[in-house]
N, C-alpha and C. Protein backbone atom coordinates (compact mmCIF):
# COMPACT_ATOMS: atom_id res chain seq x y z
N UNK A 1 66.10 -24.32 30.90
CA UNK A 1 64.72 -23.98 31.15
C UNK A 1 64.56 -23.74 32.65
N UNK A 2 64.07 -22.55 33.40
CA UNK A 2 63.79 -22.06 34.15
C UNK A 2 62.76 -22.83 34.67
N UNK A 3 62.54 -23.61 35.86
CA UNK A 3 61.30 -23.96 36.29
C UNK A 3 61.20 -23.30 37.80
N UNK A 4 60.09 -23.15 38.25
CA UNK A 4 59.92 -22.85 39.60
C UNK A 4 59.76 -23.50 40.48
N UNK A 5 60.37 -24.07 41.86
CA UNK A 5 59.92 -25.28 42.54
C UNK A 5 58.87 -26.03 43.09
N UNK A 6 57.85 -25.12 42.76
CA UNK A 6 56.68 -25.69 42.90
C UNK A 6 56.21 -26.57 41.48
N UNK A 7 56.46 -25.68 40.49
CA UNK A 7 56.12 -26.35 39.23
C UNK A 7 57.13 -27.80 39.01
N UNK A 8 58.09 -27.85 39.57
CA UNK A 8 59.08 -28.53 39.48
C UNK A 8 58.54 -30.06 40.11
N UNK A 9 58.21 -29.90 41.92
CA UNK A 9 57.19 -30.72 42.80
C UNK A 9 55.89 -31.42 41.66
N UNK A 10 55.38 -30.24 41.24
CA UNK A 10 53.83 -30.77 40.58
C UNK A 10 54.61 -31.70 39.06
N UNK A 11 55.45 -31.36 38.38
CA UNK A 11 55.58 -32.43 37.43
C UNK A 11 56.61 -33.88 37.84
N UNK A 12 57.31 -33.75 38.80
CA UNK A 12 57.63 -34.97 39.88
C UNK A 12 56.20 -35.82 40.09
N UNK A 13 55.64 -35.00 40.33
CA UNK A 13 53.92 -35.72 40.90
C UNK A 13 53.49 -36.60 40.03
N UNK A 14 53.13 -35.82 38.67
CA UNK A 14 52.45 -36.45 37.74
C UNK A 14 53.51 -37.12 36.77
N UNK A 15 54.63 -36.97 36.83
CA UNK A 15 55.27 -38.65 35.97
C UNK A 15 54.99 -39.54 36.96
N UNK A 16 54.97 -39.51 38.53
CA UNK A 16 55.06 -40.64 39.60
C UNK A 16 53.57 -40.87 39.37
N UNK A 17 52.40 -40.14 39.40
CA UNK A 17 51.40 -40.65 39.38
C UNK A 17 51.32 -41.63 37.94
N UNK A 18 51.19 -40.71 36.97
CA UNK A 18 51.16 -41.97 35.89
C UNK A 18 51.86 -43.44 36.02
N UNK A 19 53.14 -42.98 36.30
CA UNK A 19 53.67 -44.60 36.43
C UNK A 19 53.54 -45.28 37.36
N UNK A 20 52.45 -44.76 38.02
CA UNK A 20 51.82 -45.74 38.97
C UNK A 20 50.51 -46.82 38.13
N UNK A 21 50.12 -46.39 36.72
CA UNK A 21 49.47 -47.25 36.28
C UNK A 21 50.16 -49.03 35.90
N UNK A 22 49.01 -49.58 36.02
CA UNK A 22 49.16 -50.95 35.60
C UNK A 22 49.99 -51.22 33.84
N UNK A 23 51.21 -51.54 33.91
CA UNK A 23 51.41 -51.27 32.50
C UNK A 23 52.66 -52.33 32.19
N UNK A 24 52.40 -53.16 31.26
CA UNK A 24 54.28 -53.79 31.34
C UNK A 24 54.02 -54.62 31.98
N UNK A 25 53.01 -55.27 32.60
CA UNK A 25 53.41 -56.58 33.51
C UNK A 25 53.51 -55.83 35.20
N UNK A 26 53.69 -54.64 35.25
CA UNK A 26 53.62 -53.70 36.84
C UNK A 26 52.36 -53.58 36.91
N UNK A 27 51.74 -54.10 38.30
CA UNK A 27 50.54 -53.75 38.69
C UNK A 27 50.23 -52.30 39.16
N UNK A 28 49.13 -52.00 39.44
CA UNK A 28 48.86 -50.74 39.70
C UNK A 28 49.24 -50.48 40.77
N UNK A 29 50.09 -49.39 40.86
CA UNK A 29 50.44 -48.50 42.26
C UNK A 29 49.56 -48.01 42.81
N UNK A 30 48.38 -47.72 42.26
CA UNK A 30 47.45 -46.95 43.23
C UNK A 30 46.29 -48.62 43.63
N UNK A 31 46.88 -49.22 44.22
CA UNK A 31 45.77 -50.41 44.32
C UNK A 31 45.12 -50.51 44.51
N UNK A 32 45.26 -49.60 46.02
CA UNK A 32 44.04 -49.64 47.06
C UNK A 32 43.78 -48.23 48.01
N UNK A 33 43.12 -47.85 49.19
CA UNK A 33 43.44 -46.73 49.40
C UNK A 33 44.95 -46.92 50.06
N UNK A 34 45.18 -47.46 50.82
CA UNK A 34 46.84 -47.81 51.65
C UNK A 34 47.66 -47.00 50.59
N UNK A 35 47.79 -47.82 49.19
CA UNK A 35 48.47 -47.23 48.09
C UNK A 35 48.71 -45.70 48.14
N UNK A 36 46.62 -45.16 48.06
CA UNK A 36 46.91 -43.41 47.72
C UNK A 36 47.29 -42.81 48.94
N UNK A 37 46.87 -43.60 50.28
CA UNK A 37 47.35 -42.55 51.08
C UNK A 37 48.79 -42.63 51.38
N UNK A 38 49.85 -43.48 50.66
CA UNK A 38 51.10 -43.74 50.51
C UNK A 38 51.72 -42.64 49.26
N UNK A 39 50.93 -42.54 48.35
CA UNK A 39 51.67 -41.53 46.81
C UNK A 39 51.36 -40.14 47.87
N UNK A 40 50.18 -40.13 48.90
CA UNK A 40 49.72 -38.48 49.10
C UNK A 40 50.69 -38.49 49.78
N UNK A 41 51.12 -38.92 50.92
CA UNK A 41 52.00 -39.09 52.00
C UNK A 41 53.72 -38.57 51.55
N UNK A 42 53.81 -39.20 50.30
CA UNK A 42 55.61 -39.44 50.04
C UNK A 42 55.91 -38.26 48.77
N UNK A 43 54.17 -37.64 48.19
CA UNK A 43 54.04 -36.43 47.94
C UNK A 43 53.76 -35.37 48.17
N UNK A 44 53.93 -35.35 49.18
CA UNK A 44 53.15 -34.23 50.15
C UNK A 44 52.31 -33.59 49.83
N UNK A 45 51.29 -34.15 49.27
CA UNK A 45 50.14 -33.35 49.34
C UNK A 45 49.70 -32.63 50.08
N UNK A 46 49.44 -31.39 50.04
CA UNK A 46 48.83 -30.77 51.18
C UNK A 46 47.10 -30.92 51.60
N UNK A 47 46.88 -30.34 52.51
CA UNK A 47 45.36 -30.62 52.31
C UNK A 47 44.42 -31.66 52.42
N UNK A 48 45.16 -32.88 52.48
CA UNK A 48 44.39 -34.13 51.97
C UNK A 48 44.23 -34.87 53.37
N UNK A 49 43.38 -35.55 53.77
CA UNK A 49 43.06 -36.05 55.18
C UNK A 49 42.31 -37.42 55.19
N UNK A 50 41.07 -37.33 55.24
CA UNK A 50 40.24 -38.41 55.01
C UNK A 50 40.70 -39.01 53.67
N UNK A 51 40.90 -40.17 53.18
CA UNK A 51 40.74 -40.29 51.47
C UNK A 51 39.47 -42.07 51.87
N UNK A 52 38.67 -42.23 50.56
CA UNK A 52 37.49 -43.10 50.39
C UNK A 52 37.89 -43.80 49.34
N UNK A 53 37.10 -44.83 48.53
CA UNK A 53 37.18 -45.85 47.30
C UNK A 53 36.69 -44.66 46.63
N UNK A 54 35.63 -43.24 46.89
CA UNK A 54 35.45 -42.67 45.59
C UNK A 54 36.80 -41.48 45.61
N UNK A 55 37.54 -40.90 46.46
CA UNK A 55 38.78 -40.36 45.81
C UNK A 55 39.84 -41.35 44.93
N UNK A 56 40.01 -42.55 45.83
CA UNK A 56 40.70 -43.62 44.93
C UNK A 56 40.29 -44.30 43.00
N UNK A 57 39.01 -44.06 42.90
CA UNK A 57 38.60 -44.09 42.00
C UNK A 57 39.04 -42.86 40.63
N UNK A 58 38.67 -41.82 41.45
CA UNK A 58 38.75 -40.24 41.14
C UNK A 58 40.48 -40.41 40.18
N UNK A 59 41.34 -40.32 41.21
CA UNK A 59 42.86 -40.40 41.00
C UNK A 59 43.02 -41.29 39.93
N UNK A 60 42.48 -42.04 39.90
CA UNK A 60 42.91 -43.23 39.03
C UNK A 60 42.53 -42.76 37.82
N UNK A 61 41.38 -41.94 37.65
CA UNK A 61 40.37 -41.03 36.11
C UNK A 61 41.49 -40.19 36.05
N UNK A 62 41.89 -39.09 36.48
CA UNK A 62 42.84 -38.06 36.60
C UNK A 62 43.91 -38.85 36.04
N UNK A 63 44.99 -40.01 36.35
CA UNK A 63 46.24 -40.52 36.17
C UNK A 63 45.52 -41.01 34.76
N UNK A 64 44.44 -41.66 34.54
CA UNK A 64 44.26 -42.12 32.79
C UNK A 64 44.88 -40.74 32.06
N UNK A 65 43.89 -39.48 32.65
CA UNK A 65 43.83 -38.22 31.71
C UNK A 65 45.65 -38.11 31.41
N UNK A 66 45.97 -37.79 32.51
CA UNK A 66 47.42 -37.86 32.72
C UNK A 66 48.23 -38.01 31.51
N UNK A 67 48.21 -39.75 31.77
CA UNK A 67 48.44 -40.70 30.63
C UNK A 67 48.20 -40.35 29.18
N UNK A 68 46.96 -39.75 29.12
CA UNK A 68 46.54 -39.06 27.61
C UNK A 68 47.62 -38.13 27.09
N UNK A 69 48.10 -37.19 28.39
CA UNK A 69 48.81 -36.25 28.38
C UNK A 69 50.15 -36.60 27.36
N UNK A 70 50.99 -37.55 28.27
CA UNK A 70 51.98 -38.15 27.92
C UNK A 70 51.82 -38.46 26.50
N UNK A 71 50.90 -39.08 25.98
CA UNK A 71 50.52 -40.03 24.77
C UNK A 71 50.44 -38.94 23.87
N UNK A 72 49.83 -38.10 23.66
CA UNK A 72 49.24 -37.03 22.88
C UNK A 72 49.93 -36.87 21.63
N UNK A 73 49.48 -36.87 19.90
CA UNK A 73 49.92 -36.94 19.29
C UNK A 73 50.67 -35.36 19.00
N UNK A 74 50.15 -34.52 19.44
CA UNK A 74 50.88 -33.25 19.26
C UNK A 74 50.57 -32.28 20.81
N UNK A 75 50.76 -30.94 20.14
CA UNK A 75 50.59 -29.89 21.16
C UNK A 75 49.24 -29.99 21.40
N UNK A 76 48.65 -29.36 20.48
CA UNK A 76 46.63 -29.32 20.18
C UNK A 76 46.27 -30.24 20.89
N UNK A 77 46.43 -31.33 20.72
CA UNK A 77 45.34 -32.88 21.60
C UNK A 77 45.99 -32.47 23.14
N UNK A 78 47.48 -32.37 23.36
CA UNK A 78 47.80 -32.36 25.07
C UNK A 78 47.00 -31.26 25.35
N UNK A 79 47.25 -29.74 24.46
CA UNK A 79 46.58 -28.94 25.71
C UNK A 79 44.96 -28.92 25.85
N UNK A 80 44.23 -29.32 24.78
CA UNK A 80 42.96 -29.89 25.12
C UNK A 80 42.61 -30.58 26.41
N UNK A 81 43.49 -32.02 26.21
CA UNK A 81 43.15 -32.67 27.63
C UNK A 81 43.78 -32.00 29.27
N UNK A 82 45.04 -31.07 28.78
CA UNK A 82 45.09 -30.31 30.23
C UNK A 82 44.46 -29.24 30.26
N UNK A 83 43.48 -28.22 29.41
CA UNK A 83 42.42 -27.67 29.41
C UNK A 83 41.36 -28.19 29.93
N UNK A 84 40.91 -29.64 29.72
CA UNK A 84 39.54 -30.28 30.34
C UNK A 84 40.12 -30.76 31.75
N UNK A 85 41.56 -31.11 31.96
CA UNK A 85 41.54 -31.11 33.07
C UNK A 85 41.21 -30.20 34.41
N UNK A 86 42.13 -29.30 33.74
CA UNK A 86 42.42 -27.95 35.05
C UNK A 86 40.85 -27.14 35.34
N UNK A 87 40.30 -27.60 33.97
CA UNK A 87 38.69 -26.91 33.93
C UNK A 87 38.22 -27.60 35.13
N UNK A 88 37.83 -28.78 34.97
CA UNK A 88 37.08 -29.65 35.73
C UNK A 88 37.10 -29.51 37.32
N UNK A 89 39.16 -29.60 37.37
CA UNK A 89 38.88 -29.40 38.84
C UNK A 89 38.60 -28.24 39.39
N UNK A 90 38.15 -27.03 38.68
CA UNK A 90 37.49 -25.87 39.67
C UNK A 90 38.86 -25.44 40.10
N UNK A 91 39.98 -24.72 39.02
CA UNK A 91 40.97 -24.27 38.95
C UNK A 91 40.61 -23.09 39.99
N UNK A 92 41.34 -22.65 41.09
CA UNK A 92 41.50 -21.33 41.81
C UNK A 92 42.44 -20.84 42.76
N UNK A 93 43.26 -20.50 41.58
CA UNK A 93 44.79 -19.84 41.93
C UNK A 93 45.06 -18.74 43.13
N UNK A 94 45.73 -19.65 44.53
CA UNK A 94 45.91 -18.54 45.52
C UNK A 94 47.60 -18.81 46.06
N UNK A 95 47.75 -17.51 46.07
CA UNK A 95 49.42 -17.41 46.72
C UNK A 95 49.18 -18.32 48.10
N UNK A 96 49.99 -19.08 48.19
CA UNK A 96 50.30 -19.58 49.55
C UNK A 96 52.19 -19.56 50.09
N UNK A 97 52.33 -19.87 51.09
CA UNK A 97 54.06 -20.19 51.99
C UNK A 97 53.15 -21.10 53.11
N UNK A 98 53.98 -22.58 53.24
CA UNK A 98 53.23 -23.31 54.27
C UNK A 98 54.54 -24.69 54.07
N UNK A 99 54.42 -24.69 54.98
CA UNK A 99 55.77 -26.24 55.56
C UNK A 99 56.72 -25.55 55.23
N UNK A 100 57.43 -24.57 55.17
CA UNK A 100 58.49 -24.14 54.99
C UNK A 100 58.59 -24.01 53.65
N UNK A 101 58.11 -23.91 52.67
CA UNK A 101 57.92 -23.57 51.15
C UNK A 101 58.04 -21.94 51.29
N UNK A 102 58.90 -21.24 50.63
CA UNK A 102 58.46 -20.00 49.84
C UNK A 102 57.07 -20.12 49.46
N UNK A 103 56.70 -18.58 49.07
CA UNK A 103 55.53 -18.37 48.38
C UNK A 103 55.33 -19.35 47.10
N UNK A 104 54.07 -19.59 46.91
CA UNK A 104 54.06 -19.90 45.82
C UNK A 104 52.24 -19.97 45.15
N UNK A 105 52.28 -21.04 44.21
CA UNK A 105 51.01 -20.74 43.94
C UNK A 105 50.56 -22.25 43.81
N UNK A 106 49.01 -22.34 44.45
CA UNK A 106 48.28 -23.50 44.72
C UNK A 106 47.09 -23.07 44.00
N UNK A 107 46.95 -24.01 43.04
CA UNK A 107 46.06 -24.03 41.50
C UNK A 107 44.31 -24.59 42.21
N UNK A 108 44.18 -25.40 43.25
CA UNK A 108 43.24 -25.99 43.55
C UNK A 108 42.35 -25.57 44.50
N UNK A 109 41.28 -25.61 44.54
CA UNK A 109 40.37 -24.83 45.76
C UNK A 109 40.79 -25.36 47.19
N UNK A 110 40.31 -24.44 48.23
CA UNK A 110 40.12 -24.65 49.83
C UNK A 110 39.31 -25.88 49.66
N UNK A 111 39.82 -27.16 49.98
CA UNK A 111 38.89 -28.07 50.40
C UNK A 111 38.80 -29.10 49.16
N UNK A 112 39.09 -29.23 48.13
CA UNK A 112 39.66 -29.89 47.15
C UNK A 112 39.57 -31.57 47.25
N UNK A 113 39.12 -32.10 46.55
CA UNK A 113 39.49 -33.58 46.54
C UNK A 113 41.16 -33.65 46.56
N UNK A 114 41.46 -34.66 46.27
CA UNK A 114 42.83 -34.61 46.31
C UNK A 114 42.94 -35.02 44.50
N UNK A 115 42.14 -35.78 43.81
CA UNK A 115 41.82 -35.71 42.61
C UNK A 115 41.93 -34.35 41.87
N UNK A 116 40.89 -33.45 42.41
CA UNK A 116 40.90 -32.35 41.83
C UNK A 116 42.34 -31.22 42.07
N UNK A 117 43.16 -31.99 43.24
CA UNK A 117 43.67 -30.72 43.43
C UNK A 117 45.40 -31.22 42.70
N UNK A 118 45.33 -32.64 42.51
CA UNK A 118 46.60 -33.37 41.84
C UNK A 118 46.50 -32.87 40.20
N UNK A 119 44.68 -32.71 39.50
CA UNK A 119 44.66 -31.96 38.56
C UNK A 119 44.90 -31.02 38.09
N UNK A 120 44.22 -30.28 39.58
CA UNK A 120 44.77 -28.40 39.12
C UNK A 120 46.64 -28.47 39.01
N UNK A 121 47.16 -28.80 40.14
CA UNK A 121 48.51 -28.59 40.36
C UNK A 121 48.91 -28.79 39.06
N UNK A 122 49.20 -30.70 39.06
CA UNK A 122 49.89 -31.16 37.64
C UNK A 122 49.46 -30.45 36.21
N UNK A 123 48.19 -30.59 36.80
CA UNK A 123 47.42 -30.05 34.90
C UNK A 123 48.41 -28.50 34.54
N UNK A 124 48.48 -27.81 35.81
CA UNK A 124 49.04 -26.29 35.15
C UNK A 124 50.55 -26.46 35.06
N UNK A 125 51.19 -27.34 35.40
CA UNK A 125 52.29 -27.54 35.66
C UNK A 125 52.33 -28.01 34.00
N UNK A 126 51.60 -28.59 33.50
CA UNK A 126 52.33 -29.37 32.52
C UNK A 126 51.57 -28.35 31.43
N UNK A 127 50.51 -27.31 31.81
CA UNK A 127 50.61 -25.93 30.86
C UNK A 127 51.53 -25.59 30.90
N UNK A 128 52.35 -25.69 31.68
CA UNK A 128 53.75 -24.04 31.73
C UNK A 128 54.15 -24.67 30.74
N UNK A 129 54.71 -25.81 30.53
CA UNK A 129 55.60 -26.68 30.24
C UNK A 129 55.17 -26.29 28.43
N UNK A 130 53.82 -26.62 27.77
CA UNK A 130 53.54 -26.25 26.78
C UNK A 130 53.48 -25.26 26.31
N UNK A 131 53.55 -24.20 27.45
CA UNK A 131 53.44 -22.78 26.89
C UNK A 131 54.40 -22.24 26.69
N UNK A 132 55.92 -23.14 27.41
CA UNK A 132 57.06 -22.46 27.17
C UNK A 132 57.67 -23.08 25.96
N UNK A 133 56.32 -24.33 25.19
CA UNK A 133 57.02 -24.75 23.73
C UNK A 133 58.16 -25.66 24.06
N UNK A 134 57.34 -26.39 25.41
CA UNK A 134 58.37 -27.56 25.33
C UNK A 134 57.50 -28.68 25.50
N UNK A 135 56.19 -28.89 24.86
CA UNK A 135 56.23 -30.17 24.90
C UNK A 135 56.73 -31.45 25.09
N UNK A 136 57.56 -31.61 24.11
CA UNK A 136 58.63 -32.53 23.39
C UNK A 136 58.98 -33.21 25.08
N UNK A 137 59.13 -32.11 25.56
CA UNK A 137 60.20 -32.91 27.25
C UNK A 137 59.22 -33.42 27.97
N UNK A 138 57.89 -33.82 27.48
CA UNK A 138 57.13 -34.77 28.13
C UNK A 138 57.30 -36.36 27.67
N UNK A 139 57.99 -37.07 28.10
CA UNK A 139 58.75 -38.50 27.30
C UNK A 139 57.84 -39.46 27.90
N UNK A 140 58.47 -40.85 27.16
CA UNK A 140 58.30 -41.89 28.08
C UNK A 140 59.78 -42.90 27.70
N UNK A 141 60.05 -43.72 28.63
CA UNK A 141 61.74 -44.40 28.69
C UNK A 141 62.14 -44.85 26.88
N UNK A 142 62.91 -44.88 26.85
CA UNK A 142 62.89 -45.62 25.61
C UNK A 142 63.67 -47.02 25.72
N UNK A 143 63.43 -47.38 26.64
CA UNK A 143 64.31 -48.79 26.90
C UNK A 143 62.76 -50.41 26.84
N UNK A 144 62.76 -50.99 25.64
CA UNK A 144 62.33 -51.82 24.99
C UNK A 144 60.82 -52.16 26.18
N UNK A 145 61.67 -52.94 27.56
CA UNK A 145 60.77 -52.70 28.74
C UNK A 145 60.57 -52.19 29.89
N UNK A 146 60.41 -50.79 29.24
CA UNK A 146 60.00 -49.66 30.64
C UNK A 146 59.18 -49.27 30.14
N UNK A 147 59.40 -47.80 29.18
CA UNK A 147 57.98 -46.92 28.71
C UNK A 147 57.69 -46.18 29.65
N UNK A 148 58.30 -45.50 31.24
CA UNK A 148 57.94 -45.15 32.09
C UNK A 148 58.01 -43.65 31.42
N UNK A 149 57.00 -43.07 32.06
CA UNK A 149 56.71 -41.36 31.77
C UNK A 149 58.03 -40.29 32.06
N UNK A 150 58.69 -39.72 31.79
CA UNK A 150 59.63 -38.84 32.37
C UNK A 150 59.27 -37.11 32.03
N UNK A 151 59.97 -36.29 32.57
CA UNK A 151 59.95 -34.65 31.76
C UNK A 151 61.65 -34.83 31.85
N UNK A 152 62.01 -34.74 30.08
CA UNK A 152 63.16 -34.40 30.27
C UNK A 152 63.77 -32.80 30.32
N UNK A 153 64.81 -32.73 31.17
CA UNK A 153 65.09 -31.44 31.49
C UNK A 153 66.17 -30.93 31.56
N UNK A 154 66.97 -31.86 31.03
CA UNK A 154 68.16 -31.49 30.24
C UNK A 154 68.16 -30.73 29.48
N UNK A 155 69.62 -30.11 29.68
CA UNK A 155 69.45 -28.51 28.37
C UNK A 155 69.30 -28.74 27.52
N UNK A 156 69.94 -29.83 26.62
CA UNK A 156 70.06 -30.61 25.41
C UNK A 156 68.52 -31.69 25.05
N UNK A 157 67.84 -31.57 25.80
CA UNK A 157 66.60 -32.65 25.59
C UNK A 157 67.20 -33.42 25.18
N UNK A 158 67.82 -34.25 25.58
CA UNK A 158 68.16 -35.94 24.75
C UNK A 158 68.25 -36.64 25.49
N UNK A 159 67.85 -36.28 26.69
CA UNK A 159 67.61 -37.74 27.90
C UNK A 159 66.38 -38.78 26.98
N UNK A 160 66.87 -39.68 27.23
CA UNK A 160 66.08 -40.46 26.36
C UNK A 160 65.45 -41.89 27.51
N UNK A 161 65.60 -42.18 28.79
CA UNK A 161 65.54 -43.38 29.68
C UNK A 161 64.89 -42.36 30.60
N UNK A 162 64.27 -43.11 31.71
CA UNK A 162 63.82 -42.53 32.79
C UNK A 162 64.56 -42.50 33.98
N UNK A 163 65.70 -43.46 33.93
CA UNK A 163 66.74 -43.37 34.46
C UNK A 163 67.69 -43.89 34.35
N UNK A 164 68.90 -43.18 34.13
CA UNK A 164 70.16 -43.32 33.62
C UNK A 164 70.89 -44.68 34.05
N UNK A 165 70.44 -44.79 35.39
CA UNK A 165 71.52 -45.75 36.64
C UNK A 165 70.60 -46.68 36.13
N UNK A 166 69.57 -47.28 35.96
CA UNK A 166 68.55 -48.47 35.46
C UNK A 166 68.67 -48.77 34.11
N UNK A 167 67.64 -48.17 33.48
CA UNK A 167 67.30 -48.65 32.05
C UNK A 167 68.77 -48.19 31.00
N UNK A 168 69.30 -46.84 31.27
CA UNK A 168 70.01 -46.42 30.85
C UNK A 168 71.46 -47.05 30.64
N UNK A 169 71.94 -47.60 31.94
CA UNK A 169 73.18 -48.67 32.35
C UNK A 169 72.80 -50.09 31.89
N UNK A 170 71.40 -50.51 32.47
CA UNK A 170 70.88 -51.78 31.67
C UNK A 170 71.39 -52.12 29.77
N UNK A 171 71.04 -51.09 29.11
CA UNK A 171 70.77 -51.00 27.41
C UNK A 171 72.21 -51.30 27.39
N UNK A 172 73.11 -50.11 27.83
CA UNK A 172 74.79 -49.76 27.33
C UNK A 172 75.61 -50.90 27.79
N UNK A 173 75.22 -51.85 28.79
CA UNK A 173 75.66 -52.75 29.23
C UNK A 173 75.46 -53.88 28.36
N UNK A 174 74.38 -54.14 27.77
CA UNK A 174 73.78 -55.03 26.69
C UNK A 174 74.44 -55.08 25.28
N UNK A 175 74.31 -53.61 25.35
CA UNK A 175 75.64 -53.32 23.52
C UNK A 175 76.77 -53.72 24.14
N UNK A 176 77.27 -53.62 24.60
CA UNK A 176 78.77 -53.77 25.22
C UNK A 176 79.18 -55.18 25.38
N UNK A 177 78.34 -56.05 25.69
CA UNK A 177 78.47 -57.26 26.05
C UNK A 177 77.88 -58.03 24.41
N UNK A 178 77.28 -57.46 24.11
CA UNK A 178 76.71 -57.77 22.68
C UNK A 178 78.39 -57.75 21.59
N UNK A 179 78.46 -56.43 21.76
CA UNK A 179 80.04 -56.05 20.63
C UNK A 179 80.95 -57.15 20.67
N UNK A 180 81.19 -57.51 22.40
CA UNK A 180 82.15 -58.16 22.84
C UNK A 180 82.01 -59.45 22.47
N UNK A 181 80.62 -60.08 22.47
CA UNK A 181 80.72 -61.37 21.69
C UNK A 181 80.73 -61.47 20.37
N UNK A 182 80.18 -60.27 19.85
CA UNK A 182 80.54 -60.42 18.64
C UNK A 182 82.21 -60.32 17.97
N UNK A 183 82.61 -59.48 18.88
CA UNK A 183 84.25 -59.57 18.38
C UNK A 183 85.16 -60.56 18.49
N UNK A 184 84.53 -61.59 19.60
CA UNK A 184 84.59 -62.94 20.35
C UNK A 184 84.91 -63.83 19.00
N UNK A 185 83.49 -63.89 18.93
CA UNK A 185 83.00 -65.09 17.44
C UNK A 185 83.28 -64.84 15.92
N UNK A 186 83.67 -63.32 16.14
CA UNK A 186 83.52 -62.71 14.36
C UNK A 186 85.27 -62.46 14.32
């Protein structure tokens, strides 16, 4: 699957934003503002300057929707909620090149919350994604306690963990040591 690096950036964004929710015993990543101006910072958001308790609030509505995203029992319910998303934030698609980026395209208005503009981006980002009939590669870990959000993007879609070196080495390490006592005792 062909992605473009911008689209690529914007769905990086929004698995990191979601799993910044409170979930599992992990407190919320977005805590406080320190927090958002730490996700805007290490995401480069562009654009974003001042942030308040009502953008921090904002982000946190956006990362629920998000979350819906992920959850969604099919195609129909996700692109609904990234339809009400991308609506909301006052979608307005302009070519930009800036920090050394190629051209590309910025989904969110001149002047943008950073709410609205994490919506436009991610929200269309995770249209492409449905429109190219890949849902499906919107996951979450499958390791008993993670559940963390991923896009898998493997040719084969069968990434199944959010990350291989963690949850992934964690599980295989567990059967392995599991077999071994069982071959131990049995």
């Amino acid at each position: 699957m062909l992605i473009p690096h911008d689209t690529r950036i914007a769905l990086d964004t929004v698995v990191d934003l979601v799993n910044t929710a409170p979930e599992g015993g992990r407190g919320d990543g977005l805590g406080d503002l320190t927090a958002l101006y730490a996700f805007v910072r290490d995401h480069r958001v562009s654009g974003v300057e001042e942030l308040a308790d009502p953008d921090l609030r904002a982000v946190r509505a956006v990362r629920e929707r998000f979350t819906e995203v992920f959850a969604a029992p099919d195609t129909r319910a996700a692109s609904e909620l990234i339809n009400q998303l991308v609506a909301a934030a006052g979608t307005t698609p302009q070519l930009t090149d800036h920090d050394g980026y190629d051209w590309h395209v910025h989904y969110f208005a001149p002047g943008a919350s950073v709410a609205d503009h994490l919506a436009a981006d991610c929200g269309m980002a995770l249209a492409f994604i449905v429109v190219a009939g890949e849902r499906e590669r919107l996951r979450r870990c499958e390791a008993p306690d993670c559940g963390r959000a991923f896009v898998d993007l493997s040719r084969n879609r069968s990434r199944r963990y959010c990350d291989s070196r963690t949850c992934g080495n964690r599980l295989h390490v567990a059967a392995y040591r599991a077999r071994r006592k069982e071959a131990a005792t049995g």
